[in-house]
Protein backbone atom coordinates (compact mmCIF):
# COMPACT_ATOMS: atom_id res chain seq x y z
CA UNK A 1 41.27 71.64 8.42
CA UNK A 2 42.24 73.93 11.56
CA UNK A 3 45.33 76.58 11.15
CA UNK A 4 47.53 78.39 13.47
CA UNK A 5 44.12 80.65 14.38
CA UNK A 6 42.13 77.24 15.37
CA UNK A 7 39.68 78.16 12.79
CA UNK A 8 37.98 75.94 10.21
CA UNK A 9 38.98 78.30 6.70
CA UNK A 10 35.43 76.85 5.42
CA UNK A 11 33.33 78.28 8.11
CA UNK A 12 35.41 81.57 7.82
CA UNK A 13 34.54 81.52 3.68
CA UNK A 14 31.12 81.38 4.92
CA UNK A 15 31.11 83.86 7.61
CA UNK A 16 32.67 86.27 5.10
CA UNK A 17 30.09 85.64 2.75
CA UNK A 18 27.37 86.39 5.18
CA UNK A 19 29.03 89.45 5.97
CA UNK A 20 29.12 90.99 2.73
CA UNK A 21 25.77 89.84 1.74
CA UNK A 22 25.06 92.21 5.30
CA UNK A 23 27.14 94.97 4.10
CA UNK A 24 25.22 94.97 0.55
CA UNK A 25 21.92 94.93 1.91
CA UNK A 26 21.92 97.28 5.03
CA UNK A 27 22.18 101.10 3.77
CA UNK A 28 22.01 101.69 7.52
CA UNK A 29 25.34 100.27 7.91
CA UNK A 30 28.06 102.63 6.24
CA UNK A 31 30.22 100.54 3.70
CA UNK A 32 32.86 101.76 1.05
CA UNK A 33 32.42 99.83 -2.12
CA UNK A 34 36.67 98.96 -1.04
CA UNK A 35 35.22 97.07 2.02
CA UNK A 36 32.61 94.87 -0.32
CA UNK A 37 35.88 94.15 -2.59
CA UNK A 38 38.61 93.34 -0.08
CA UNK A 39 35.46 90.63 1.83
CA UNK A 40 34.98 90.11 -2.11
CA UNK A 41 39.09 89.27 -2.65
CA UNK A 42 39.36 87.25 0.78
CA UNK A 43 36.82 84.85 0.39
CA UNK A 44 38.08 84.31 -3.51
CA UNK A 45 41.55 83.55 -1.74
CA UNK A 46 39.96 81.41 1.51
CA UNK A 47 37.66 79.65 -1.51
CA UNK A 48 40.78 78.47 -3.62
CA UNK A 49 42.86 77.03 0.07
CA UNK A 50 39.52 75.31 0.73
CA UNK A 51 39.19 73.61 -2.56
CA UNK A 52 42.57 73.32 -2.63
CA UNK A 53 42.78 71.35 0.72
CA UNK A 54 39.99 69.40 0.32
CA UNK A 55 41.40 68.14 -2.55
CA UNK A 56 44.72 67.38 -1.00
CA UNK A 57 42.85 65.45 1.81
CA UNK A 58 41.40 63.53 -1.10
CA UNK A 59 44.50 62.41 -2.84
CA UNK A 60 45.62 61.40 0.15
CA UNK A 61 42.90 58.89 0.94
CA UNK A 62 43.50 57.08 -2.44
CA UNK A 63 45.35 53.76 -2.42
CA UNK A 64 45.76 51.61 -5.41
CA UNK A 65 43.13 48.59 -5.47
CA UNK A 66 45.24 46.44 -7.27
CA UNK A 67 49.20 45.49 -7.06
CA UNK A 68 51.39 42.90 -8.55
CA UNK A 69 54.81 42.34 -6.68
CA UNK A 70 57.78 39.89 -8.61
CA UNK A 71 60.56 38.77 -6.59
CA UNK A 72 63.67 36.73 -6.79
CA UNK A 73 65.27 34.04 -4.61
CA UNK A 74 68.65 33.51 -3.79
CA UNK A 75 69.68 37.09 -5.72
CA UNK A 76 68.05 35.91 -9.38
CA UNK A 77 69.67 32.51 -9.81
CA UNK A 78 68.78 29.54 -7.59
CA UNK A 79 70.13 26.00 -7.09
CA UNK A 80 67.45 22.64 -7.14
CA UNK A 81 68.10 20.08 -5.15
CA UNK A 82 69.35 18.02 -8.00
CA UNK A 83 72.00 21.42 -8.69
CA UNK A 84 70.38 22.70 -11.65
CA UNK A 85 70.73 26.40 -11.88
CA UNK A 86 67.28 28.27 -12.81
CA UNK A 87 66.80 31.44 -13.31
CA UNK A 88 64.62 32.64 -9.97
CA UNK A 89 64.20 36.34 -10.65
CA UNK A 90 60.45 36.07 -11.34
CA UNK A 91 60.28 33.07 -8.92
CA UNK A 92 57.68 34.78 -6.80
CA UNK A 93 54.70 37.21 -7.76
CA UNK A 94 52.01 38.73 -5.39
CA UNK A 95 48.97 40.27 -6.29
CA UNK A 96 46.44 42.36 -4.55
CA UNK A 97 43.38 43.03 -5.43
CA UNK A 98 40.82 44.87 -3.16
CA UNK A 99 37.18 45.54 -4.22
CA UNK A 100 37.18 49.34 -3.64
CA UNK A 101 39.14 52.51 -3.04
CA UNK A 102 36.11 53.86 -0.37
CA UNK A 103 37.32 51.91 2.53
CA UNK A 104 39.16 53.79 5.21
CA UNK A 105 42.83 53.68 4.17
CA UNK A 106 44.64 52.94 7.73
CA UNK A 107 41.98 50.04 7.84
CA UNK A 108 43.13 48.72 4.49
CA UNK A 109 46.88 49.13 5.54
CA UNK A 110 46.06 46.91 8.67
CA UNK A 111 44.23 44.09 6.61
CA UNK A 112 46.90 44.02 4.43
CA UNK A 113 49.68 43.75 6.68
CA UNK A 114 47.77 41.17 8.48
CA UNK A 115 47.46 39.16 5.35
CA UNK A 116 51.14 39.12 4.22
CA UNK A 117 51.90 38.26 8.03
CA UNK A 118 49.73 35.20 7.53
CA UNK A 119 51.02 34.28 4.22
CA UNK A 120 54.41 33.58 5.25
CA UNK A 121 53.47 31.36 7.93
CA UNK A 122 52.96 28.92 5.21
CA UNK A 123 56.68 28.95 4.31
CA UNK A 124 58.29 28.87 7.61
């Protein structure tokens, strides 16, 4: 994840850390025990929008690997041929299923979309 300083926050955690770990054990390098808490108090803060962005990258992978659509025809109630009325709100039910929730989501949406393309061919 990159922000307005171009900067991957993870790397800068890191860097931080190193930094302080510097500070601590150098005596040749003049510190205030303020400096080791305010490196301390930033990479607490870049730690939690790390974890807390990974995890939003996460959620937003995640797809459902199985779906069941209903659907009518003809708004719910449908005429036969030999003008019966039938209920037809349930006429119609699609289901999904895919193996796993791993594969890369934009692929999934294209096989998908592929798939109900091809299905209707068979009622045109």
């Amino acid at each position: 994840m990159k922000n307005k300083f171009n900067v991957n926050p993870k790397e800068v955690m890191e860097h931080l850390q190193d930094l302080k770990d510097l500070y601590k054990e150098y005596e040749s390098i003049e510190t205030k025990e303020e400096d080791i808490k305010a490196l301390d108090v930033a990479i607490e803060i870049l730690s939690e929008a790390v974890q807390e962005s990974e995890a939003h990258e996460q959620l937003h992978s995640i797809y459902p690997t199985q779906i069941a659509l209903e659907g009518k025809i003809g708004g719910g109630i449908a005429i036969l041929e030999d003008n019966i009325l039938i209920d037809s709100s349930e006429a119609i039910k699609i289901e999904v299923k895919i193996n796993s929730s791993k594969y890369n989501k934009a692929e999934v949406y294209d096989a998908v979309k592929a798939m109900c393309e091809k299905l209707t061919e068979y009622f045109h």
